[in-house]
Protein backbone atom coordinates (compact mmCIF):
# COMPACT_ATOMS: atom_id res chain seq x y z
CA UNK A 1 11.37 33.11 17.96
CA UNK A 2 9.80 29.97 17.54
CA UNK A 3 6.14 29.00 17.98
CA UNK A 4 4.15 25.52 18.13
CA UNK A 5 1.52 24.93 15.40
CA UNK A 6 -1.15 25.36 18.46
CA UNK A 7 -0.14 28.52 18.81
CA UNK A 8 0.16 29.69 15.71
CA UNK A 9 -3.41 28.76 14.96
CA UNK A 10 -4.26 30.73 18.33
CA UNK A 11 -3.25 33.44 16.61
CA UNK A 12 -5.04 33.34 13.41
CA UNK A 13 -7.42 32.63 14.76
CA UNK A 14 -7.57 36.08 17.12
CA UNK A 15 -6.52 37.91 13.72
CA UNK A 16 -10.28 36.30 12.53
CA UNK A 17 -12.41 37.98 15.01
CA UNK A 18 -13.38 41.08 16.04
CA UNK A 19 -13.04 43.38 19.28
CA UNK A 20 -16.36 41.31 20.24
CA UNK A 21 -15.36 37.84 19.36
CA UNK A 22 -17.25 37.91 16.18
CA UNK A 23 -15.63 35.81 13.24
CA UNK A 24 -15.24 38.92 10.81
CA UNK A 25 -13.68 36.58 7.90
CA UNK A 26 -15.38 34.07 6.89
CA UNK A 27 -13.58 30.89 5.09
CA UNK A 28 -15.18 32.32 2.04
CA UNK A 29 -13.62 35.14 2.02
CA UNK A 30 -10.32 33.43 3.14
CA UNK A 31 -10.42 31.34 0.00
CA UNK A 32 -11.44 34.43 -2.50
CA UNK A 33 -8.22 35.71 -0.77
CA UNK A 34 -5.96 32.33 -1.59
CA UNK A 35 -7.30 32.23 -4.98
CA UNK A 36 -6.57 35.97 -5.90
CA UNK A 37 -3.12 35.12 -4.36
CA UNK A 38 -2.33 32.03 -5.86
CA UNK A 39 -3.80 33.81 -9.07
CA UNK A 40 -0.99 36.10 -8.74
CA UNK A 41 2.02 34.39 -8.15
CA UNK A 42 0.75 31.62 -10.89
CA UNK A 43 0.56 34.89 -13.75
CA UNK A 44 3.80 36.53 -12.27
CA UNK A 45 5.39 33.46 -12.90
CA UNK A 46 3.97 32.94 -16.37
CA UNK A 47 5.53 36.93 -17.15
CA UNK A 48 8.93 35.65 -15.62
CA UNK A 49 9.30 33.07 -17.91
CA UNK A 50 8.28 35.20 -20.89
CA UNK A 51 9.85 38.68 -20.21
CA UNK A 52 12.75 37.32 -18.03
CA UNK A 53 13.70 34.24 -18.96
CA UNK A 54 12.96 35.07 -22.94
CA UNK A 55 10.89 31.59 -23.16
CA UNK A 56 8.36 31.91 -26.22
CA UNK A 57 4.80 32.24 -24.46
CA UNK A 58 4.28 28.49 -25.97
CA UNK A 59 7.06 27.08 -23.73
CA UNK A 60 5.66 29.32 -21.07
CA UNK A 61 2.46 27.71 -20.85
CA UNK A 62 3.94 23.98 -21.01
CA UNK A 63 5.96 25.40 -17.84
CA UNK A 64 2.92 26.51 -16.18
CA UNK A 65 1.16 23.29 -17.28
CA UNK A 66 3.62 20.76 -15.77
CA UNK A 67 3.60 22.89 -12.58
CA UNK A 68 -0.10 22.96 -11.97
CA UNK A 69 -0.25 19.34 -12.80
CA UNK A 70 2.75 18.78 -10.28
CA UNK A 71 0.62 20.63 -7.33
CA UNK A 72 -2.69 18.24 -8.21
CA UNK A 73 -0.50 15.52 -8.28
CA UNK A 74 1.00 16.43 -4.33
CA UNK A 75 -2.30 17.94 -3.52
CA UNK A 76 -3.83 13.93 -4.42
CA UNK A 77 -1.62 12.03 -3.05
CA UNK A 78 -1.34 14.53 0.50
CA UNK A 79 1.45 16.07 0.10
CA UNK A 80 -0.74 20.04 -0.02
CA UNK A 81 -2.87 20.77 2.78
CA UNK A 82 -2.09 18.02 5.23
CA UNK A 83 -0.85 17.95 8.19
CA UNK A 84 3.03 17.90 9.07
């Protein structure tokens, strides 16, 4: 099933509000959310690398490093957030 981008938004946001069409999540909260998430992923990577991968928590870090600075670099130049 596919769905348009207006629609999809439709949805979210009808997930947002309430029985009474109050907004019960605020983009606060949604970005507390995205940051615990991204939080996450970001550490479960780092363990990956260490436990899985055997890469010596030094190499780890430079791994993590070059990936965050990757995303800034999209996020900058549009790449993160914009739209398709």
């Amino acid at each position: 099933m596919k769905i348009t981008k207006r629609q999809l938004r439709r949805i979210i946001k009808e997930a947002t509000l309430d029985s009474g069409g109050e907004q019960v999540m605020s983009a606060d909260y949604l970005r507390e959310i995205a940051y615990e998430k991204i939080d996450k992923v970001l550490n479960d990577f780092y363990n990956d690398l260490v436990e899985d991968a055997m890469k010596a928590p030094e190499e780890a870090q430079e791994e993590m490093q070059d990936l965050i600075e990757t995303i800034a670099m999209h996020g900058q130049q549009g790449f993160i957030g914009m739209p398709t």
